[in-house]
Protein backbone atom coordinates (compact mmCIF):
# COMPACT_ATOMS: atom_id res chain seq x y z
CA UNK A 1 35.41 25.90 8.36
CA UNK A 2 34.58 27.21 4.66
CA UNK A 3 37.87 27.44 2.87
CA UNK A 4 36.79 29.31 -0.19
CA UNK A 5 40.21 28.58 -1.94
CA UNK A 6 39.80 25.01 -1.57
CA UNK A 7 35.99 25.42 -3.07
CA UNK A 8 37.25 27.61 -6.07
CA UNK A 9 40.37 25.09 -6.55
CA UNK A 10 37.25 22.05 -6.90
CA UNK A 11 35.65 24.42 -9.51
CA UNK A 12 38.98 25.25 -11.67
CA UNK A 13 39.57 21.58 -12.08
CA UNK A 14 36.09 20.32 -13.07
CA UNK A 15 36.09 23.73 -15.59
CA UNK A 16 39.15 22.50 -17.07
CA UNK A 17 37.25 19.64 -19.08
CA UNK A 18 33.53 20.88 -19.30
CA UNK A 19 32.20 18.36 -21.68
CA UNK A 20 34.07 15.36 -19.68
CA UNK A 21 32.89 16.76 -16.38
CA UNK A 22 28.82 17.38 -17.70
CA UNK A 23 28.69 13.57 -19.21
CA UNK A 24 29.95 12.08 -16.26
CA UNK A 25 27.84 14.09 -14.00
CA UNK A 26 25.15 12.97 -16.12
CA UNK A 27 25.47 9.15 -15.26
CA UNK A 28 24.99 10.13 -11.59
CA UNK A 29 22.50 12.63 -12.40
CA UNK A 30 20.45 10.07 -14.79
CA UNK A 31 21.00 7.03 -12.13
CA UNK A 32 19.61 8.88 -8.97
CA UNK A 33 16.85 10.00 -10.95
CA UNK A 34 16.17 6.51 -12.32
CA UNK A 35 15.79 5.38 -8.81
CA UNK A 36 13.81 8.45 -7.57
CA UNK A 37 11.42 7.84 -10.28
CA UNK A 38 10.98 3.72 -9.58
CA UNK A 39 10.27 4.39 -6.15
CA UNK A 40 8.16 6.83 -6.88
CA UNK A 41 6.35 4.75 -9.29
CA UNK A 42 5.83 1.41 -7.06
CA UNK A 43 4.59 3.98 -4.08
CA UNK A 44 2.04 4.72 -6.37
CA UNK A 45 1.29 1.07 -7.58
CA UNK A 46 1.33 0.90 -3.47
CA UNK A 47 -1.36 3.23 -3.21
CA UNK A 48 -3.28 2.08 -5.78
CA UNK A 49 -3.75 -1.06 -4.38
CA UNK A 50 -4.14 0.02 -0.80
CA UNK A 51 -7.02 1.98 -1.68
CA UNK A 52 -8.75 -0.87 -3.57
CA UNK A 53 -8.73 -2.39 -0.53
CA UNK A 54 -9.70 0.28 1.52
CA UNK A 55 -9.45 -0.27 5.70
CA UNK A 56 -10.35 -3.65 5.37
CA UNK A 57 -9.07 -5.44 8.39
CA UNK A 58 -5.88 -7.34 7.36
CA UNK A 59 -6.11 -9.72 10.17
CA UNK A 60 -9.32 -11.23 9.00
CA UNK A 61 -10.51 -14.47 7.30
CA UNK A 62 -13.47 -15.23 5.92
CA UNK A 63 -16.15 -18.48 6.47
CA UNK A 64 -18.59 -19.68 4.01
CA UNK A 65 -20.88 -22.74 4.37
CA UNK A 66 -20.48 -25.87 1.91
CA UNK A 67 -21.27 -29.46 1.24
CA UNK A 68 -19.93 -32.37 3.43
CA UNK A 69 -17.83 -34.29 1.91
CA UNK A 70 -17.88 -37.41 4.96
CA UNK A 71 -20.45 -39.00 6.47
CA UNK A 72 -20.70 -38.67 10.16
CA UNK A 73 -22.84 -39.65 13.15
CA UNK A 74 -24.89 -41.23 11.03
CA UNK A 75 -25.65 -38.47 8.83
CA UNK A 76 -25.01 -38.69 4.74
CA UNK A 77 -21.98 -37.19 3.01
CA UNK A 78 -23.62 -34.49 0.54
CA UNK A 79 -25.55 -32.77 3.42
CA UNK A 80 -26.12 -28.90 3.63
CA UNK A 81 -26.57 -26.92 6.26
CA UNK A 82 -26.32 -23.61 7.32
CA UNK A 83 -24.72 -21.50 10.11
CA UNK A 84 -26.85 -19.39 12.59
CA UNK A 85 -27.04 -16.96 14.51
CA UNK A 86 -25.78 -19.27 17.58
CA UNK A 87 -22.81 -20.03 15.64
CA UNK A 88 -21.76 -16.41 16.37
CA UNK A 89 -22.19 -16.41 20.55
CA UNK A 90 -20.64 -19.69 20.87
CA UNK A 91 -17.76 -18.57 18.72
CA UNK A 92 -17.42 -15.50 20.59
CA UNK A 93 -17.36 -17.07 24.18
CA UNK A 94 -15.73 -20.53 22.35
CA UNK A 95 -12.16 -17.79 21.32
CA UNK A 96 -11.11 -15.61 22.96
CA UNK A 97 -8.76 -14.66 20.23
CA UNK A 98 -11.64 -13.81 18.54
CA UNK A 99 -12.14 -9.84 18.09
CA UNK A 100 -14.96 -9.37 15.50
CA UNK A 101 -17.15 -11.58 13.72
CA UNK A 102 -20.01 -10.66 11.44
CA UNK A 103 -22.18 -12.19 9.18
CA UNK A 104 -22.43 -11.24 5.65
CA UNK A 105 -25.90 -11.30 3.99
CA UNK A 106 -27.70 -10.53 0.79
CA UNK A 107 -31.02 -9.21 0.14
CA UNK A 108 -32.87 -9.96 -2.96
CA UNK A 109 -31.84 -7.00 -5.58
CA UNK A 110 -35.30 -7.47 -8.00
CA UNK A 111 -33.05 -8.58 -10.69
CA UNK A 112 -33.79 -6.19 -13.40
CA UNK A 113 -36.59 -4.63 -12.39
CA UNK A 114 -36.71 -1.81 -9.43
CA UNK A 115 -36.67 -2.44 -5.90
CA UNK A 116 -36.66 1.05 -4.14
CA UNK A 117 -39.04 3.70 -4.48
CA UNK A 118 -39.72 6.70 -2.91
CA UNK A 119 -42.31 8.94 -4.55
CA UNK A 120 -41.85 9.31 -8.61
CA UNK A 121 -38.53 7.91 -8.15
CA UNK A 122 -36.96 4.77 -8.36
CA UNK A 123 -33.99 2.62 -9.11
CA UNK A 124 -32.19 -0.57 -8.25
CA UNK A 125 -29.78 -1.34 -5.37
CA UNK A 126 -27.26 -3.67 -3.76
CA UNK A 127 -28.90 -4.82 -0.56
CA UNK A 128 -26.95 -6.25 2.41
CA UNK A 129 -27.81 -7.11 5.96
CA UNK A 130 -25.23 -5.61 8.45
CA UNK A 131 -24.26 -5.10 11.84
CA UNK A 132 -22.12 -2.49 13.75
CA UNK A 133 -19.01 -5.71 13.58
CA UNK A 134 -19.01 -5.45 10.07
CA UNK A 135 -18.27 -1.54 10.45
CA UNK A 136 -14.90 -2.77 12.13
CA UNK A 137 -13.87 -5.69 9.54
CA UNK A 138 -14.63 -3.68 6.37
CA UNK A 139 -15.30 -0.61 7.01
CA UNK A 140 -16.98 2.45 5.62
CA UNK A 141 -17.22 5.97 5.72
CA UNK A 142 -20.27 7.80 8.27
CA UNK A 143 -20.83 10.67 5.60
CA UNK A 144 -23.87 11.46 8.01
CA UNK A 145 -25.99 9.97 10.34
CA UNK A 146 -25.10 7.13 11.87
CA UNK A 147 -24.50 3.64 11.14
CA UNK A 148 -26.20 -0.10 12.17
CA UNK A 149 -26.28 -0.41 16.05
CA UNK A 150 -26.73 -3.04 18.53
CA UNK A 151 -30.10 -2.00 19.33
CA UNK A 152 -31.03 -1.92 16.00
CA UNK A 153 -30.02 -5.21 15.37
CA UNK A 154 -31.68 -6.64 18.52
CA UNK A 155 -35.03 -4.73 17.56
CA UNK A 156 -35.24 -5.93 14.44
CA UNK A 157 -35.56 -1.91 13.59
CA UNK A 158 -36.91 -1.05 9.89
CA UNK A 159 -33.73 1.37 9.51
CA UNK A 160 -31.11 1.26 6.32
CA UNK A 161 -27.88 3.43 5.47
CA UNK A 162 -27.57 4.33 1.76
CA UNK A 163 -24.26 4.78 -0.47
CA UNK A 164 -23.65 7.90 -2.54
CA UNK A 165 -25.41 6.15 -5.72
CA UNK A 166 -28.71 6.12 -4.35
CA UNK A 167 -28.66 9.17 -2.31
CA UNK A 168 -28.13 10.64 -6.14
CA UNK A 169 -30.69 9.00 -8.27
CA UNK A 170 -33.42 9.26 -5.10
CA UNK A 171 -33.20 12.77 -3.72
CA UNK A 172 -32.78 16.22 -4.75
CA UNK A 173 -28.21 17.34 -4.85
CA UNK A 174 -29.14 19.83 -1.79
CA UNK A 175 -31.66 17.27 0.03
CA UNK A 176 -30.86 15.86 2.95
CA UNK A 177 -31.80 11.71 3.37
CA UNK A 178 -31.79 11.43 7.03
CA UNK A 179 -35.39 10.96 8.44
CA UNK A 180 -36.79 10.22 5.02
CA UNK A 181 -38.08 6.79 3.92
CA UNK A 182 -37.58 5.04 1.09
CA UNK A 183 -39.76 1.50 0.12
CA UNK A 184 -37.86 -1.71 -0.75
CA UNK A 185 -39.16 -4.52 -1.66
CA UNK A 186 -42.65 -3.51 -0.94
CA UNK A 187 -41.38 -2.36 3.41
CA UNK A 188 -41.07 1.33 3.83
CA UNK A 189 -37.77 1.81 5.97
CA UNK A 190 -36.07 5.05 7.51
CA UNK A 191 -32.87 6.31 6.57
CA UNK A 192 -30.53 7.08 9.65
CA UNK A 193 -27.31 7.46 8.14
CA UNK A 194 -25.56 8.08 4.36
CA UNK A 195 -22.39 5.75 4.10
CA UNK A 196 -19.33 6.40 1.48
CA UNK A 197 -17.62 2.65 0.71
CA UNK A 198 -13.91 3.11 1.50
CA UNK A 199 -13.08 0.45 -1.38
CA UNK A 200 -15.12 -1.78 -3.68
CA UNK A 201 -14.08 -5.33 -1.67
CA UNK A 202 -16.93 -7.42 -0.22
CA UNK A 203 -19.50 -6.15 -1.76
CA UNK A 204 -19.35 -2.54 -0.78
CA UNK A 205 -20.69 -0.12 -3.62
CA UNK A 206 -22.22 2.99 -4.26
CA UNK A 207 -25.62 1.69 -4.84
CA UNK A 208 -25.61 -0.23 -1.48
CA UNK A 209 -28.35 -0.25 0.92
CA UNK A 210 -27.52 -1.48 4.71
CA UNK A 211 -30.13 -2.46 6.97
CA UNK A 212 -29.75 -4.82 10.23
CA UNK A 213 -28.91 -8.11 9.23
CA UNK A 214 -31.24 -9.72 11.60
CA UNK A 215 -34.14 -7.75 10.08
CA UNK A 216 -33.02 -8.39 7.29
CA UNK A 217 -33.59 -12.73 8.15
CA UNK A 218 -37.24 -11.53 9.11
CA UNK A 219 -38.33 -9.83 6.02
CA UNK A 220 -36.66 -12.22 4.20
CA UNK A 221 -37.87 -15.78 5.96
CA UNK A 222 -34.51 -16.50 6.54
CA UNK A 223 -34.89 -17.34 10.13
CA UNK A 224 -31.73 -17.26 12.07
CA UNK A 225 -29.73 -18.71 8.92
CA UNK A 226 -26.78 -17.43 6.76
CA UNK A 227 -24.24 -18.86 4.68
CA UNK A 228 -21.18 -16.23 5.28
CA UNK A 229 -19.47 -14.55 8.01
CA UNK A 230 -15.95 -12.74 8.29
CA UNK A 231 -13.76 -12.84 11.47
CA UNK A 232 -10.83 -11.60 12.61
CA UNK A 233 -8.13 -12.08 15.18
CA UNK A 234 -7.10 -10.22 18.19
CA UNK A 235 -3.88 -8.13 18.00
CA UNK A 236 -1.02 -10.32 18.64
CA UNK A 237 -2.87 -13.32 17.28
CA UNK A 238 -2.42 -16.06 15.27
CA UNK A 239 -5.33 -16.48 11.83
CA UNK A 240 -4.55 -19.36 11.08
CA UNK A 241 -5.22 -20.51 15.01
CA UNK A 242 -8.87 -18.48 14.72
CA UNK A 243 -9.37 -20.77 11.80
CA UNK A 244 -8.84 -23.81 13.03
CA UNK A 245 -10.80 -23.38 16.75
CA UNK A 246 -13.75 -21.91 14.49
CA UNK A 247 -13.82 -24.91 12.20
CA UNK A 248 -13.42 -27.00 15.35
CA UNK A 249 -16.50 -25.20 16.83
CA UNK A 250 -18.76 -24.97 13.85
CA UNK A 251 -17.70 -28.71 12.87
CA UNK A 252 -19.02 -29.60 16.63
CA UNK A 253 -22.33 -27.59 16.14
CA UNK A 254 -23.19 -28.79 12.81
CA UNK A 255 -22.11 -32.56 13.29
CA UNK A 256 -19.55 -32.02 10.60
CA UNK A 257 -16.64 -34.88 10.11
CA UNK A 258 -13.35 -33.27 12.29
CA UNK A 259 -11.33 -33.99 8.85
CA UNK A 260 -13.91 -32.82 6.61
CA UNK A 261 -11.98 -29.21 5.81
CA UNK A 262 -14.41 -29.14 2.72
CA UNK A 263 -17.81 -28.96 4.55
CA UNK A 264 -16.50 -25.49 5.67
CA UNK A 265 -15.27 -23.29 2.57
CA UNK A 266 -12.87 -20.56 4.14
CA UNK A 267 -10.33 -18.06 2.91
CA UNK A 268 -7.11 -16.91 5.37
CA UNK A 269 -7.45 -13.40 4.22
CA UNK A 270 -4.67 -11.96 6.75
CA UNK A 271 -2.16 -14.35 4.31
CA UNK A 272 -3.46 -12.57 0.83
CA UNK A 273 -2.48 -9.07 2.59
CA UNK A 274 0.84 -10.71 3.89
CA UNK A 275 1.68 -12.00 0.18
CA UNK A 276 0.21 -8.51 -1.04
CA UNK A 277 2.83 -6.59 0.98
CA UNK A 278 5.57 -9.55 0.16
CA UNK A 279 5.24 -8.46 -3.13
CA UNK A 280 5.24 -5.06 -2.85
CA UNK A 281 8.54 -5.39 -0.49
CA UNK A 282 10.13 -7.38 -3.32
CA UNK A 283 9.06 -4.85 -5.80
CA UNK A 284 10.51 -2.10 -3.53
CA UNK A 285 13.90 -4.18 -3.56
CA UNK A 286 13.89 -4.92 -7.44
CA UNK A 287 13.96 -1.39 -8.04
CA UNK A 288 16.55 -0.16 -5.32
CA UNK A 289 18.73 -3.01 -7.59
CA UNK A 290 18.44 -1.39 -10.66
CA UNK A 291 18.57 1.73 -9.28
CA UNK A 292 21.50 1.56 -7.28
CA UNK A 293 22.81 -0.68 -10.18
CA UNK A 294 22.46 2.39 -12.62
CA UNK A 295 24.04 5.10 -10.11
CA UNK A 296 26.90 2.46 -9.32
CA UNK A 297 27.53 2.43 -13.63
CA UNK A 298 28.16 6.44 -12.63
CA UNK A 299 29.95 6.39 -9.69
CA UNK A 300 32.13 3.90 -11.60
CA UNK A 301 32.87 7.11 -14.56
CA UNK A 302 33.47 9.52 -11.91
CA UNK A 303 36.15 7.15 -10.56
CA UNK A 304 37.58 6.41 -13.83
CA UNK A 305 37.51 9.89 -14.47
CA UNK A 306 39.28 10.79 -11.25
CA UNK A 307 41.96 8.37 -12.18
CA UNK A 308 42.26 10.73 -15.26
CA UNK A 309 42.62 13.97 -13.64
CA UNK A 310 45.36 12.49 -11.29
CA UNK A 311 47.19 11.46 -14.17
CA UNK A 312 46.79 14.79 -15.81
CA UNK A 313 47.62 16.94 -12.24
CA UNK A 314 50.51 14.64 -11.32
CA UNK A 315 52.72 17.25 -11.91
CA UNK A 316 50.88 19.56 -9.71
CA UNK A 317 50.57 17.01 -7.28
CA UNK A 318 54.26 16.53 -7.69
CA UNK A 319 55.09 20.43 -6.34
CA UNK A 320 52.23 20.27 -3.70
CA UNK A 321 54.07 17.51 -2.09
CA UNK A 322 57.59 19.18 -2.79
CA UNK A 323 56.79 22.22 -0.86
CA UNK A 324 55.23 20.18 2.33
CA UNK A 325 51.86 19.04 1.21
CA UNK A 326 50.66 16.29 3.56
CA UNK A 327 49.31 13.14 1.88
CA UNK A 328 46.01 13.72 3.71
CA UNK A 329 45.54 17.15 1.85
CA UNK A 330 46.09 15.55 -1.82
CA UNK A 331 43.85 12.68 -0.57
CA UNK A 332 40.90 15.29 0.73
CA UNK A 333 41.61 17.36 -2.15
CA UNK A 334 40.72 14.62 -4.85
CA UNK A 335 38.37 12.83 -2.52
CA UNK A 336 36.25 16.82 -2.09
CA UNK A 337 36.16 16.74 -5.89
CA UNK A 338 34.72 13.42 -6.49
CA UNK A 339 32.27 14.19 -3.72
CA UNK A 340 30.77 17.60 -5.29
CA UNK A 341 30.79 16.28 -8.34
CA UNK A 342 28.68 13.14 -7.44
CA UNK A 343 26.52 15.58 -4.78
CA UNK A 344 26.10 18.15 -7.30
CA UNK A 345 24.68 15.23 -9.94
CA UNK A 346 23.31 13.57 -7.45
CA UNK A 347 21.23 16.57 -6.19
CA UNK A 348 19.70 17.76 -9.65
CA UNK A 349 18.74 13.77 -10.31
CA UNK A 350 16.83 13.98 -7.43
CA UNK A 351 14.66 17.02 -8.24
CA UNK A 352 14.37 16.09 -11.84
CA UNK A 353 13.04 12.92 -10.46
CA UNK A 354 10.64 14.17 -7.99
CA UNK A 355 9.50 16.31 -10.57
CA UNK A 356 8.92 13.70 -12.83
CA UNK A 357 6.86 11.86 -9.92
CA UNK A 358 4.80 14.53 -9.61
CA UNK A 359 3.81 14.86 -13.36
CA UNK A 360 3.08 11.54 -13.19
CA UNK A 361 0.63 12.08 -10.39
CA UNK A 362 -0.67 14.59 -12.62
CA UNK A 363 -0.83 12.71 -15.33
CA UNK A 364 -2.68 10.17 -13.55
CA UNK A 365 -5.16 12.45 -11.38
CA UNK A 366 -8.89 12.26 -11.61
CA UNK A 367 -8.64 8.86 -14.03
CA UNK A 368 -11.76 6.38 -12.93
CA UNK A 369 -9.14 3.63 -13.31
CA UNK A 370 -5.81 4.82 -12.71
CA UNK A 371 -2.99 2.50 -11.99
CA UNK A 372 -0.53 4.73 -10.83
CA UNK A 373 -2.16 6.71 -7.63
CA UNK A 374 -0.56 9.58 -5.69
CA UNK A 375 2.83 8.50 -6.54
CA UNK A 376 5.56 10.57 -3.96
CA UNK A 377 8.90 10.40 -3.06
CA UNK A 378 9.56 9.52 0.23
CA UNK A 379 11.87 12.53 2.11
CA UNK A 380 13.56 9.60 4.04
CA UNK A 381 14.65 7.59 1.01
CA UNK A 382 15.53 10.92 -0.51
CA UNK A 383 17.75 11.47 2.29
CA UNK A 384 19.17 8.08 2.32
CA UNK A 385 20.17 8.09 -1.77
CA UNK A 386 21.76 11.03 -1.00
CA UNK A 387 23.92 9.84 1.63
CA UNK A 388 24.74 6.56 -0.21
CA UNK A 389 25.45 9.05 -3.24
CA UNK A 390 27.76 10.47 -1.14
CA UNK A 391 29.60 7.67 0.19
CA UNK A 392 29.86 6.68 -3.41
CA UNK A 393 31.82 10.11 -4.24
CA UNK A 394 34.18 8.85 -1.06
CA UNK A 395 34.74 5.65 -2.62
CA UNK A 396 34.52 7.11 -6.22
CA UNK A 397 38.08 9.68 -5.26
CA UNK A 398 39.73 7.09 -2.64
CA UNK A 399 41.07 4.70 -5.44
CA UNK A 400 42.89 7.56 -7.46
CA UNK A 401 43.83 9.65 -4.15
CA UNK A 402 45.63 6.83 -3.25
CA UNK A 403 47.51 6.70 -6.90
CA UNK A 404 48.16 10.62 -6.21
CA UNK A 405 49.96 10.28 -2.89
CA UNK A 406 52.06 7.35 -4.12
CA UNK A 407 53.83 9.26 -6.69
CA UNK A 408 57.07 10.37 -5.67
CA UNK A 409 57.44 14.19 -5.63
CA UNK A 410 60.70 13.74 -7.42
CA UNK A 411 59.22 11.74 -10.41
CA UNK A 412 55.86 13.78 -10.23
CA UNK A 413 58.30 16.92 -11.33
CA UNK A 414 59.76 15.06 -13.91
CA UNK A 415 56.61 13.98 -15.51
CA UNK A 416 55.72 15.26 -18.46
């Protein structure tokens, strides 16, 4: 239950020293905000990089075609070739830890000069052949309309998505795309959906235009031909397994030397997010240090301080025991007094540091570049400092509790 004598005793003994009791609170105050504010701070250099990479699929890799390196089956070292669209069934019904795989492919962008037109206007845009695959390993956003389907891609169907950028420079702010055409490269195509990249990774910008990829090939003269694809693995699964069955396979198809890992250029994607999120857990763990190193340089004052108002109380201590005080009363009594003062500290270092977050956030809202993005303060790890502040205060008053109840009464009435 409350005991409001107990509470107003606390009080009376912190009030006897103000300027003592304010500096120490201050080094917990100042550490729990120091480690509000780091956290704070790498969730935001979290986010930042997070949205870079948008929903890219982090159990991906990525396949690219190169020279060979050995010669093989009679065939020259120094050879190029390039994967088709074969490569992709076989590797489909070759693994089944294979979930997606889609190939990546450029159009020709007109260099500087314009490639899209569409009445008096006209500009110059990224252009990529896709499929509705691609949609899954690195994603965007259906602002309307739809995106690439199957059909579309098995039709060879004069159809293209457009980013935000050309949408801008090639129609009117309260026009609406879908159903219009626009001419590229000469071939009039419809628009059936408007697309918003969810990062700038692999290619996807706001000047983008989609269309099938196997179209695409045809308009192009590529054939069946490309030269990248990304992949990724099941749920569950292993990358680097997908990679090596898919070299396995494409080294098979191609008549590519079984040790000739440089014919087939690849990057193990799934381990850059893995060593991304390594770091960030390090990070995380480099600032709880100094954090908790900075609140520990507090909790250490309040104990030393402690230690001084049992010295300077030992005489009341000394008649509290005379009259029948129990040792766990003096104990509680110095241990509740450590614990609101670290609490009390504690508590106003974490607003001031949440506060502090959210200026940053302020601070760094609506910047094209920012480094810092959405920085917040987790309610959990809020939670938790304020529980290991408290057990802090415990340990900060159980050192000079236990000096207090070791005093004899008779000596504690003779101290002077």
């Amino acid at each position: 239950m409350f005991d409001l004598d107990k509470w107003q005793e606390i009080t009376a003994a912190l009030k006897k020293n103000k300027l003592r009791t304010f500096l120490t609170g201050l080094g917990v105050m100042f550490g729990i905000l120091i480690l509000v504010t780091l956290l704070g701070i790498g969730r935001g250099f979290q986010n930042n990089i997070q949205s870079s990479l948008g929903n890219f699929a982090t159990n991906s890799t990525v396949f690219w075609v190169e020279r060979t390196t050995k010669a093989y089956k009679g065939l020259p070292r120094n050879r190029f070739y390039q994967f088709t669209n074969d490569d992709l069934v076989a590797l489909k019904k070759g693994i089944p830890e294979l979930e997606h795989i889609a190939p990546d492919i450029n159009g020709w962008s007109g260099g500087a000069t314009h490639n899209t037109f569409r009445n008096e206007k006209k500009g110059n845009f990224r252009i990529k052949g896709t499929s509705p695959e691609m949609n899954m390993v690195n994603p965007v956003e259906v602002v309307s309309g739809r995106f690439i389907n199957e059909n579309d891609l098995k039709e060879f169907r004069k159809v293209i998505t457009i980013g935000p950028r050309v949408k801008e420079l090639m129609f009117e702010e309260d026009e609406d795309p879908i159903g219009q055409f626009l001419k590229v490269n000469g071939i009039y195509f419809k628009i059936i959906g408007e697309i918003k990249p969810l990062s700038n990774n692999m290619g996807n910008r706001d000047d983008i235009i989609q269309l099938p990829f196997t179209t695409l090939q045809q308009l192009y003269n590529y054939g069946d031909k490309f030269y990248v694809f990304l992949a990724t693995a099941k749920v569950g699964e292993s990358v680097a397994e997908l990679e090596d069955k898919i070299f396995e396979i494409l080294a098979r198809r191609h008549s590519i030397h079984p040790e000739d890992k440089q014919a087939i250029g690849n990057f193990n994607i799934a381990k850059m997010f893995n060593k991304i999120f390594g770091l960030f857990n390090s990070i995380g763990f480099l600032f709880w240090v100094i954090g908790f190193g900075v609140l520990i340089t507090g909790v250490i004052g309040v104990s030393n301080i402690m230690h001084v108002v049992v010295k300077e109380r030992t005489k009341e201590l000394g008649i509290k025991r005379a009259i029948g005080a129990k040792p766990a009363l003096v104990v509680g009594q110095i241990i509740n007094e450590s614990v609101f003062l670290t609490s009390f500290a504690g508590f106003w270092g974490l607003v001031f540091g949440v506060v502090i977050v959210e200026l940053i956030g302020k601070a760094t809202e609506g910047s094209p570049n920012p480094q810092i993005l959405n920085p917040y303060v987790d309610i959990n790890v809020a939670f938790i400092a304020l529980g290991v502040l408290v057990f802090f205060g415990v340990l900060a008053g159980l050192l000079p509790a236990q000096r207090a109840i070791k005093i004899k009464p008779v000596d504690a009435l003779r101290y002077e």
